[in-house]
C-alpha atoms as a PDB file:
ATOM      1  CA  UNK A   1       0.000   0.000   0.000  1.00  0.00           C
ATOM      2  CA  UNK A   2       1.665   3.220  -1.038  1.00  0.00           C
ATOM      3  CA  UNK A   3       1.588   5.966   1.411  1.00  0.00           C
ATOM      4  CA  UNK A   4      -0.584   8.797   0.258  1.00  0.00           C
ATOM      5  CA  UNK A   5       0.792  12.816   0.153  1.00  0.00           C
ATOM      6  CA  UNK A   6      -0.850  13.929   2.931  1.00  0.00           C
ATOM      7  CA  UNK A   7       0.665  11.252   4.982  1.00  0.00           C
ATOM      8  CA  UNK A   8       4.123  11.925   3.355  1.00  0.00           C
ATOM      9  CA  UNK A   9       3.914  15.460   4.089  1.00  0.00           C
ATOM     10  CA  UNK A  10       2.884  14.793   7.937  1.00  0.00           C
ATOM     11  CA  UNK A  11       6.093  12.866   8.417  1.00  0.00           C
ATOM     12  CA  UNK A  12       8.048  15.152   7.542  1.00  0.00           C
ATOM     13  CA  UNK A  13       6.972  18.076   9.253  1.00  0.00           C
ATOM     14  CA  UNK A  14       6.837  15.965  12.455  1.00  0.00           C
ATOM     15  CA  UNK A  15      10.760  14.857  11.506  1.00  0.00           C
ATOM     16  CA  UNK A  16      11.451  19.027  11.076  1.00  0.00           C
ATOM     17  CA  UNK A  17       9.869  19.812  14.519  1.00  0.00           C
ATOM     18  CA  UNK A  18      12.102  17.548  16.058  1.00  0.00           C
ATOM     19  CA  UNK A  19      15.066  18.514  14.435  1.00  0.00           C
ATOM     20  CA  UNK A  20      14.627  22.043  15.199  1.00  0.00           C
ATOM     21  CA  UNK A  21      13.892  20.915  18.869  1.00  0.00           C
ATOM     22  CA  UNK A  22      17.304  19.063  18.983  1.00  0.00           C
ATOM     23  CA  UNK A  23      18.798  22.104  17.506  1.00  0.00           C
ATOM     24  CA  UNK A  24      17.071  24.719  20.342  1.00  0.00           C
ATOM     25  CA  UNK A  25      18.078  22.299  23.106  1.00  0.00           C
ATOM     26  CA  UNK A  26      21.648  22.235  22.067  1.00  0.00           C
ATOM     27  CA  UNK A  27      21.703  25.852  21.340  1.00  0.00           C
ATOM     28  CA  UNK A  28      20.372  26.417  24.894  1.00  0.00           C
ATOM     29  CA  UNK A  29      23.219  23.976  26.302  1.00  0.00           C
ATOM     30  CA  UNK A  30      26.266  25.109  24.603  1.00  0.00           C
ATOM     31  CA  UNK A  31      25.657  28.656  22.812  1.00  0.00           C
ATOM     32  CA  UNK A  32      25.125  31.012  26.227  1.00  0.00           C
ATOM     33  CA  UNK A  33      22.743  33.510  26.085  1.00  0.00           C
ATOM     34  CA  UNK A  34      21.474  35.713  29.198  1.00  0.00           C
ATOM     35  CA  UNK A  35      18.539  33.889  29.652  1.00  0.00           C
ATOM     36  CA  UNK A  36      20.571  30.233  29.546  1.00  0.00           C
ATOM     37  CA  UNK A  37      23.243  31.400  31.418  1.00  0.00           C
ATOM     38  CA  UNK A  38      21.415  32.822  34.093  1.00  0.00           C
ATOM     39  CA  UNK A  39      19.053  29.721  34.322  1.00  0.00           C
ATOM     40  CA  UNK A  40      22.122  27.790  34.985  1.00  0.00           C
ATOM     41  CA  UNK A  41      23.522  29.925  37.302  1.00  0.00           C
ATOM     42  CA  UNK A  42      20.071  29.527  39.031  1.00  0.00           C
ATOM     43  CA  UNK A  43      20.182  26.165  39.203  1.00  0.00           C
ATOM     44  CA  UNK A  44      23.715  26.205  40.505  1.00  0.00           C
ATOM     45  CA  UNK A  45      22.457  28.285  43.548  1.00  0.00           C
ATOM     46  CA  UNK A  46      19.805  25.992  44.085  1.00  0.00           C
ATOM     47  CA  UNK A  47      17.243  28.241  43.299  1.00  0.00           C
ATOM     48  CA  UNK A  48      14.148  26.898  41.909  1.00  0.00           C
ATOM     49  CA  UNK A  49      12.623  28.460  38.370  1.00  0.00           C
ATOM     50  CA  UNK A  50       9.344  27.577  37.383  1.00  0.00           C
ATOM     51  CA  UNK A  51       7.711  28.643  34.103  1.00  0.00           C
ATOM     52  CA  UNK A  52      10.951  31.472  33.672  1.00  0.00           C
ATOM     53  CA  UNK A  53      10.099  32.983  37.080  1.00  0.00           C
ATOM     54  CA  UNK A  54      12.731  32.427  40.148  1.00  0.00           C
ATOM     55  CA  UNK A  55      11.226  31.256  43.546  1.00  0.00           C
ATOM     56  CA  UNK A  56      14.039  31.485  45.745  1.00  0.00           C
ATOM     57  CA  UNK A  57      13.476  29.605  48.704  1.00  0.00           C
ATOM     58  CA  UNK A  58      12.973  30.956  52.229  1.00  0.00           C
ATOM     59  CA  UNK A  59      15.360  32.323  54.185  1.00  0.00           C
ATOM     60  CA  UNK A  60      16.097  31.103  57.735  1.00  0.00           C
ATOM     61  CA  UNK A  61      15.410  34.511  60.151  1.00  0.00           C
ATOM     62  CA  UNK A  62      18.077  33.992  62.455  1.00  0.00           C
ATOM     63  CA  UNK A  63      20.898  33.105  60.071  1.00  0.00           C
ATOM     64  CA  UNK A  64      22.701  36.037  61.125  1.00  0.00           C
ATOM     65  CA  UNK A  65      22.068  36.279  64.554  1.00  0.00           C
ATOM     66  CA  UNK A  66      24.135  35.852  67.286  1.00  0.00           C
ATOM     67  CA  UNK A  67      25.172  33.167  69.526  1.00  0.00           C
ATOM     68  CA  UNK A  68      24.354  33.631  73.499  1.00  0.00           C
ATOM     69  CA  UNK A  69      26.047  30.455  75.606  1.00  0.00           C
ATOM     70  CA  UNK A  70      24.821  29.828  79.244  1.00  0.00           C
ATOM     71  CA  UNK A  71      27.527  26.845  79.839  1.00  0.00           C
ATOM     72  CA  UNK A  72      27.094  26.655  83.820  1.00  0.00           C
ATOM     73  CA  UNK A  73      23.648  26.947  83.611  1.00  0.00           C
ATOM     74  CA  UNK A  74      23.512  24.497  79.956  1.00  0.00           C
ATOM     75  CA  UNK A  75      21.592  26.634  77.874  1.00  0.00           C
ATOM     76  CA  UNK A  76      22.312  28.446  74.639  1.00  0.00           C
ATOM     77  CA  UNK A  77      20.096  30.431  72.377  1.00  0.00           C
ATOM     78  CA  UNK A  78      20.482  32.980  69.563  1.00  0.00           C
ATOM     79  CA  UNK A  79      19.894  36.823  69.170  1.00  0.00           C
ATOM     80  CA  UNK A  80      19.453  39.556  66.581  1.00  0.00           C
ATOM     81  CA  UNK A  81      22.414  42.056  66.612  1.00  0.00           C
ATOM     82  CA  UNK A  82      20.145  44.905  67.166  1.00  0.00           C
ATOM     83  CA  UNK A  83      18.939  43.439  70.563  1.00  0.00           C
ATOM     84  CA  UNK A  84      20.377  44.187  74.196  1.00  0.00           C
ATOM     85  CA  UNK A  85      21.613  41.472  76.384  1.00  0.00           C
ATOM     86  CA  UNK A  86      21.300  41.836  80.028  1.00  0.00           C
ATOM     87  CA  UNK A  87      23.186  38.725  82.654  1.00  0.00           C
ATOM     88  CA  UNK A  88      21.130  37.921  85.229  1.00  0.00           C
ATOM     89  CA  UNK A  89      23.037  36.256  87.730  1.00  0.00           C
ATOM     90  CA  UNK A  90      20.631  36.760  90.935  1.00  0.00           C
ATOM     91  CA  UNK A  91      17.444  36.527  89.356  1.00  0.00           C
ATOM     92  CA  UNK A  92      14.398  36.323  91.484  1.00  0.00           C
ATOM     93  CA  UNK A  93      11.605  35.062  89.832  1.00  0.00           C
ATOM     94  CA  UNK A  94       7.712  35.999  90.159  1.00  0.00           C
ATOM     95  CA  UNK A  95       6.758  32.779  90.830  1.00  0.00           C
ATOM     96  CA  UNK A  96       8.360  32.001  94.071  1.00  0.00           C
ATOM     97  CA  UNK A  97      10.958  29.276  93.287  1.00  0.00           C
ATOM     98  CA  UNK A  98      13.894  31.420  94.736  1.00  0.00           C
ATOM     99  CA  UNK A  99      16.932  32.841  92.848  1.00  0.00           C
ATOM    100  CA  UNK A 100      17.382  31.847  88.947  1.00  0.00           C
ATOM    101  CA  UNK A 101      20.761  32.693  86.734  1.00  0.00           C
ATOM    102  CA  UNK A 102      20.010  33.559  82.999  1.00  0.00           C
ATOM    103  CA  UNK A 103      20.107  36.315  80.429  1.00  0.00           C
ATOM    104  CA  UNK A 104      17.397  38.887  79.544  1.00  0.00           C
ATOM    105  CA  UNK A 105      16.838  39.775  75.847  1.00  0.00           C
ATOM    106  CA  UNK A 106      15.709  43.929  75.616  1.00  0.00           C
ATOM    107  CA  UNK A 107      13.921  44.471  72.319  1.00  0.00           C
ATOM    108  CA  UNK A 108      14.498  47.943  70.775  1.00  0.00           C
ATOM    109  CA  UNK A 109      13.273  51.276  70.480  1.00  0.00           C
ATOM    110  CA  UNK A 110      12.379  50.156  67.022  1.00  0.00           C
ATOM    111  CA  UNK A 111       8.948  48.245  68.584  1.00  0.00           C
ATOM    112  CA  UNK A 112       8.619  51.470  70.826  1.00  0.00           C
ATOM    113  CA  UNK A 113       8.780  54.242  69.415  1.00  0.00           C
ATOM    114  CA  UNK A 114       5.047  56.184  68.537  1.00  0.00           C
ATOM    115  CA  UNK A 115       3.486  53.217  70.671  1.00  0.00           C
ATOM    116  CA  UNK A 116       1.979  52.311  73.664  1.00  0.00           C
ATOM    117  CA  UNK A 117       4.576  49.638  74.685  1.00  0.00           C
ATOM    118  CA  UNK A 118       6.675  50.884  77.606  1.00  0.00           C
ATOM    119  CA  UNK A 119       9.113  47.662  77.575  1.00  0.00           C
ATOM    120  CA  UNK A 120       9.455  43.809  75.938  1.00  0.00           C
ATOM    121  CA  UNK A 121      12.141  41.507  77.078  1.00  0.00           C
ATOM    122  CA  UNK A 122      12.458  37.643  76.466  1.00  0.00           C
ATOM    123  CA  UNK A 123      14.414  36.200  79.697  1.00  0.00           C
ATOM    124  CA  UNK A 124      15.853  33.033  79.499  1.00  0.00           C
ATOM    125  CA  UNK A 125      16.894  31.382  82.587  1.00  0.00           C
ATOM    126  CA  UNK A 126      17.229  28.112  84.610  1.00  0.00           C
ATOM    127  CA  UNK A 127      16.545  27.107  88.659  1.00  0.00           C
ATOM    128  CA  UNK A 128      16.809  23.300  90.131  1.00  0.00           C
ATOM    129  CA  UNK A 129      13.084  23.032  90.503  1.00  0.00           C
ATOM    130  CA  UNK A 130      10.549  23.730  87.836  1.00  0.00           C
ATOM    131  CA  UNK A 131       7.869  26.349  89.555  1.00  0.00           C
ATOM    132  CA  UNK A 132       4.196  25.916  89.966  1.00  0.00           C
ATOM    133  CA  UNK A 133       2.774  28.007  87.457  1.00  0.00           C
ATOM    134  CA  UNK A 134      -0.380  29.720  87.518  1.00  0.00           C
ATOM    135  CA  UNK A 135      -2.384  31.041  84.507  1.00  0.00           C
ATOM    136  CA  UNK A 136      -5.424  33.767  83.162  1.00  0.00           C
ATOM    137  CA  UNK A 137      -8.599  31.739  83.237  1.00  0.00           C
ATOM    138  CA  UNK A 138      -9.502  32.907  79.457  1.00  0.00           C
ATOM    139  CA  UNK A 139      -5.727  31.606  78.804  1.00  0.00           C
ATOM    140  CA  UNK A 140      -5.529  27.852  80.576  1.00  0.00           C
ATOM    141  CA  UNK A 141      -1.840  26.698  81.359  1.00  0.00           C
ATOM    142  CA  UNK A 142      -1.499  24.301  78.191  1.00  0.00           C
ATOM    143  CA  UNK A 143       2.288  22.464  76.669  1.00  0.00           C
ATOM    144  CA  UNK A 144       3.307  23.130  73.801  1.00  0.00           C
ATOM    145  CA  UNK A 145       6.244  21.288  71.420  1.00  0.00           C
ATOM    146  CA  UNK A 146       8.553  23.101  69.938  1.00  0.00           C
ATOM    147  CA  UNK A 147      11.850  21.422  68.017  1.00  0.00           C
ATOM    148  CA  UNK A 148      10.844  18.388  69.783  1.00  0.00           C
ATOM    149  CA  UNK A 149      10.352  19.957  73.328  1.00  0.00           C
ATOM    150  CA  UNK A 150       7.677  20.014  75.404  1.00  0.00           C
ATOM    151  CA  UNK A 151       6.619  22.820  76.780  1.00  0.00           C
ATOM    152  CA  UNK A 152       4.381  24.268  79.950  1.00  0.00           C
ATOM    153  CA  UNK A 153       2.704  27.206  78.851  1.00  0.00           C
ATOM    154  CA  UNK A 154       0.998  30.027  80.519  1.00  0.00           C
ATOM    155  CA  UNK A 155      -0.185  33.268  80.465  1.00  0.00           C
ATOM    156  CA  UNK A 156      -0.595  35.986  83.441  1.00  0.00           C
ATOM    157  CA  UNK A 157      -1.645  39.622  83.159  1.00  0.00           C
ATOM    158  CA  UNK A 158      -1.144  42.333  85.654  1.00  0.00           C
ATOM    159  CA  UNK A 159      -2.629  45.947  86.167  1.00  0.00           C
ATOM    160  CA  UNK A 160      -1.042  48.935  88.386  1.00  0.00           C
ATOM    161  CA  UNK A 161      -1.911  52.622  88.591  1.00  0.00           C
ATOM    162  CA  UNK A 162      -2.240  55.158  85.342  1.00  0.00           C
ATOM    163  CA  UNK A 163      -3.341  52.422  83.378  1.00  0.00           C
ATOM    164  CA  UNK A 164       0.007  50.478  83.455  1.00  0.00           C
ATOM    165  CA  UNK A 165      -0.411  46.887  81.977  1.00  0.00           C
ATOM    166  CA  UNK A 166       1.902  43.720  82.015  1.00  0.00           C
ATOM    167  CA  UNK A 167       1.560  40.304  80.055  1.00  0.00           C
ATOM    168  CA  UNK A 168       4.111  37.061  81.185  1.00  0.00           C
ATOM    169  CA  UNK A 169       4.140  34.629  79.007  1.00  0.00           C
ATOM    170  CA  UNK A 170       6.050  31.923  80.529  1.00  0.00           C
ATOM    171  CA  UNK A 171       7.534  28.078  79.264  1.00  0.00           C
ATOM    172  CA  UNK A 172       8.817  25.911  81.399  1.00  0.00           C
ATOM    173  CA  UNK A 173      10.911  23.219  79.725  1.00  0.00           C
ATOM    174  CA  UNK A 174      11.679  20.454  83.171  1.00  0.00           C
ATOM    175  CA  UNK A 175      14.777  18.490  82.353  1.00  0.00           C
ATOM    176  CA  UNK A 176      16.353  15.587  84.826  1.00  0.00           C
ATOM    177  CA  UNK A 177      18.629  17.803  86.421  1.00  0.00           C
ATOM    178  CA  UNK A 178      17.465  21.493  86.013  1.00  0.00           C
ATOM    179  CA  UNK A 179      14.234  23.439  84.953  1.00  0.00           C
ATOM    180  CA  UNK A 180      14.294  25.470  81.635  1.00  0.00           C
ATOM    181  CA  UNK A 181      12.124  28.688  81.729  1.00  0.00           C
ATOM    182  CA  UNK A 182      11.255  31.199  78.960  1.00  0.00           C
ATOM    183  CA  UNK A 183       9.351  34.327  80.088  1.00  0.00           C
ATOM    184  CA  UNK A 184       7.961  36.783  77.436  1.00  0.00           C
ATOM    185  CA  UNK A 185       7.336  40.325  79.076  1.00  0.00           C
ATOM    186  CA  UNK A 186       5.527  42.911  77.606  1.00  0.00           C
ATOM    187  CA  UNK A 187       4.813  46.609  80.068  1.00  0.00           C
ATOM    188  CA  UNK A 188       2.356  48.541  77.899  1.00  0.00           C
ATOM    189  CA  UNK A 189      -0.472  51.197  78.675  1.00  0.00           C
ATOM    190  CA  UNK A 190      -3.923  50.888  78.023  1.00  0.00           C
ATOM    191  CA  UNK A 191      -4.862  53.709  75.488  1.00  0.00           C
ATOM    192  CA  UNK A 192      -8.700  53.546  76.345  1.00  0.00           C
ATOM    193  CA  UNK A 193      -7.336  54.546  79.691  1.00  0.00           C
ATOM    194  CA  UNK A 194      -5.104  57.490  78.201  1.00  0.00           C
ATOM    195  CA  UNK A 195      -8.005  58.707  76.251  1.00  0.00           C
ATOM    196  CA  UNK A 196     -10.055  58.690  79.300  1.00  0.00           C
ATOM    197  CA  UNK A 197      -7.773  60.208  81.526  1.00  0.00           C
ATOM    198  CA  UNK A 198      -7.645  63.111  78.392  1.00  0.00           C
ATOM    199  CA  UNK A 199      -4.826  62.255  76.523  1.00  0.00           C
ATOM    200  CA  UNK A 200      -4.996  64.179  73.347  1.00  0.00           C
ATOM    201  CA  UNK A 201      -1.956  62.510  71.431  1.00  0.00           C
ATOM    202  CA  UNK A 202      -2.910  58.796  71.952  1.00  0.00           C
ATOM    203  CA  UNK A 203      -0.175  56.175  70.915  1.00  0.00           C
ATOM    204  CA  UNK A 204      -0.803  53.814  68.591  1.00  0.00           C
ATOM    205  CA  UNK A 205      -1.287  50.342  69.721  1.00  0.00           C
ATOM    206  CA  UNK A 206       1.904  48.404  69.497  1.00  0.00           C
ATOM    207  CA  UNK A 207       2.526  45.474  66.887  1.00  0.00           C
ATOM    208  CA  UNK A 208       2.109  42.618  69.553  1.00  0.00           C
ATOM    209  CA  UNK A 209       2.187  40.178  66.200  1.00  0.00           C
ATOM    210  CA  UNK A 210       5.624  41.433  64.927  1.00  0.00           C
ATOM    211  CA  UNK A 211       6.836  40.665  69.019  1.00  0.00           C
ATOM    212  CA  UNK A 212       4.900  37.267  69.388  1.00  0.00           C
ATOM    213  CA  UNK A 213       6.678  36.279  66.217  1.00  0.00           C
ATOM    214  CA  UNK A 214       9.985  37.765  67.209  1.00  0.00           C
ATOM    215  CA  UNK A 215       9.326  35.729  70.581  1.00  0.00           C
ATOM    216  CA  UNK A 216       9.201  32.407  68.834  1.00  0.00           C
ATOM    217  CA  UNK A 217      12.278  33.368  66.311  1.00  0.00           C
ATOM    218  CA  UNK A 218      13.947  33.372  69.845  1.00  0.00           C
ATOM    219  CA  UNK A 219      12.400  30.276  71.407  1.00  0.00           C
ATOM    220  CA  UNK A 220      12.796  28.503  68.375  1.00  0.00           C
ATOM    221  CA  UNK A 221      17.115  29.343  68.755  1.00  0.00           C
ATOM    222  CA  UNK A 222      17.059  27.993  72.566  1.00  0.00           C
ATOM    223  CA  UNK A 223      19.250  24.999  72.786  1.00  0.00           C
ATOM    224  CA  UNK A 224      19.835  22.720  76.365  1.00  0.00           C
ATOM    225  CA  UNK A 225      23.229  21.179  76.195  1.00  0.00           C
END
């Protein structure tokens, strides 16, 4: 059976489209051009391209931060340059377990400035015992696993004169031989109470997502040796 022209003439455009495919992919391999050579570069980096768009992957937030090493008390944990450290070697701690040793992490004016926050520090510290903890009743002491740790969480809130307010956030990590505790403090002022007390240049209210996730950048660091 002879093969009829249309049928001819479909082979051989099918045998030119691959040729010129062949001769596009090896153009592309070995002829550079600033598209190919910056696609290989790309993949060199490891970054992934998808459809000629480059989706680099995340970064990790506390690459560049800091190392802070507790190696009496056998804790370590990381810091952004920006932030102030404060030793605590005579610590004594709200919740009546005596005299912890640690190091307090001041966040800067950066989260103060034009706001209602007065003060937010992250201490880190250790004690022999692990403290009874107490919590808010619309914020139940719960645990909570982080990098394979688990966690005692709770949360306390305290009021003073002028419309002062405080927020503790505490984890307690227990370990065989010494207790582990996180606290999270933020001092702030209520601005319904400034604007009833006739404040006319209210603050705005501070970013308490920018320091919760700041917070767990920090917790995430901590490291028991």
């Amino acid at each position: 059976m002879e093969n009829s022209p249309t049928r001819i003439s479909t082979l051989k455009l099918i045998s030119i489209l691959v040729v010129l495919a062949i001769i596009g992919v090896a153009l592309f391999l070995f002829v550079p051009t600033p598209w190919s050579e910056r696609y290989l570069q790309n993949q060199a980096e490891g970054d992934i391209v998808v459809e000629g768009q480059i989706l680099v992957p995340p970064t990790n937030p506390t690459a560049e931060w800091l190392l802070m090493t507790r190696p009496i008390e056998k804790f370590s944990f990381k810091y952004p340059p920006t932030f102030e450290l404060k030793t605590e070697d005579s610590l004594v701690m709200d919740f009546g377990t005596g005299v912890a040793t640690g190091t307090t992490v001041i966040f800067p004016q950066s989260y103060i400035e034009g706001t209602n926050l007065d003060k937010a520090t992250v201490v880190f510290f250790s004690t022999s015992t692990c403290p009874s903890i107490a919590s808010d009743s619309d914020s139940p002491v719960h645990t909570e696993i982080i990098n394979g740790a688990t966690y005692t969480v709770s949360k306390m809130r305290d009021a003073a004169m002028g419309g002062a307010r405080a927020v503790y956030t505490v984890y307690v990590l227990p370990k065989s031989d010494r207790c582990y505790i996180i606290e999270k403090n933020i001092l702030y002022h209520d601005i319904s109470f400034l604007s009833g007390a006739g404040v006319t240049e209210l603050p705005r209210e501070y970013d308490a997502v920018a320091i919760d996730e700041m917070f767990m950048n920090l917790l995430s660091t901590f490291s028991t040796q």
